[in-house]
Protein backbone atom coordinates (compact mmCIF):
# COMPACT_ATOMS: atom_id res chain seq x y z
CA UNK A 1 37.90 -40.28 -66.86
CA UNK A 2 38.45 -37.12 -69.02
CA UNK A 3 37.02 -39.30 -72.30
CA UNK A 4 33.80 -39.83 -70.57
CA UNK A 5 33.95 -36.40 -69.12
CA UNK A 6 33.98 -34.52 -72.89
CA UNK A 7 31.78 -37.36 -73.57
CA UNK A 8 28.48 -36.46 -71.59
CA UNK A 9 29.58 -32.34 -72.03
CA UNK A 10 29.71 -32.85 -75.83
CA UNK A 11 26.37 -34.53 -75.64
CA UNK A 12 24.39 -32.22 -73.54
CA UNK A 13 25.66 -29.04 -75.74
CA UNK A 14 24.04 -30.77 -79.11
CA UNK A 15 21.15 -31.33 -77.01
CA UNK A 16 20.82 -27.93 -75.76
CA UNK A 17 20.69 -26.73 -79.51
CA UNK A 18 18.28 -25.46 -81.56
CA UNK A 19 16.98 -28.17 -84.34
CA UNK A 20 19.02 -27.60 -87.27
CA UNK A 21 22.00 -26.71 -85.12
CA UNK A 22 21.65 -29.67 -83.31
CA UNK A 23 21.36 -32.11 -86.22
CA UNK A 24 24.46 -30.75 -88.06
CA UNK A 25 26.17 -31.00 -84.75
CA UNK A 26 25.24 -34.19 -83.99
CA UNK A 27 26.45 -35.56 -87.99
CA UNK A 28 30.33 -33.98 -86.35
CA UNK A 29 29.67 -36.50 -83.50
CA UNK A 30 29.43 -39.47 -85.68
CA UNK A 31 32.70 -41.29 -85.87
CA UNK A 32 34.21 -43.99 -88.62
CA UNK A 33 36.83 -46.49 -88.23
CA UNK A 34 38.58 -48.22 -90.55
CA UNK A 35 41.61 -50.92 -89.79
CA UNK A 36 43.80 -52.89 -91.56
CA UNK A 37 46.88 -56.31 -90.43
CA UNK A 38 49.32 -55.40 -92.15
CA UNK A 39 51.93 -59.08 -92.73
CA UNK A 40 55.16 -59.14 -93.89
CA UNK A 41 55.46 -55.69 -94.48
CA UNK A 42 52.07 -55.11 -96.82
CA UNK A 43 48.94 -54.12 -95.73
CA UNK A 44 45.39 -55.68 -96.59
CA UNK A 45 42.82 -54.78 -97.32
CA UNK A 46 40.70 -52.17 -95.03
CA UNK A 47 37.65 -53.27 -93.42
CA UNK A 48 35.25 -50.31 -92.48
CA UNK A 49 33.93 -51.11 -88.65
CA UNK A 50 30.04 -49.53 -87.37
CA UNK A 51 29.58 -45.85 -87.22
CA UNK A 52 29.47 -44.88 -83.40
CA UNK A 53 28.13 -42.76 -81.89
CA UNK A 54 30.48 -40.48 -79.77
């Protein structure tokens, strides 16, 4: 699919690039996610998932 497509590109550009390119680059690639059930029309409370990797 496209995803996995800009997946493996993305990944072999970082790796192409010099060291402190490449580690500030890879930091961009990191990826949070946060969710939160929302009931009767209120939300809870957030709960912070694992950092990927992208």
């Amino acid at each position: 699919s496209y995803n996995k497509f800009a997946q493996i590109t993305a990944r072999a550009v970082r790796s192409s690039l010099k060291d402190d390119l490449r580690v500030a680059a890879e930091k961009r690639g990191q990826t949070n996610v946060r969710y939160q059930q929302w009931q009767d029309g209120k939300g809870g409370a957030q709960v912070r998932c694992v950092l990927l990797n992208v």
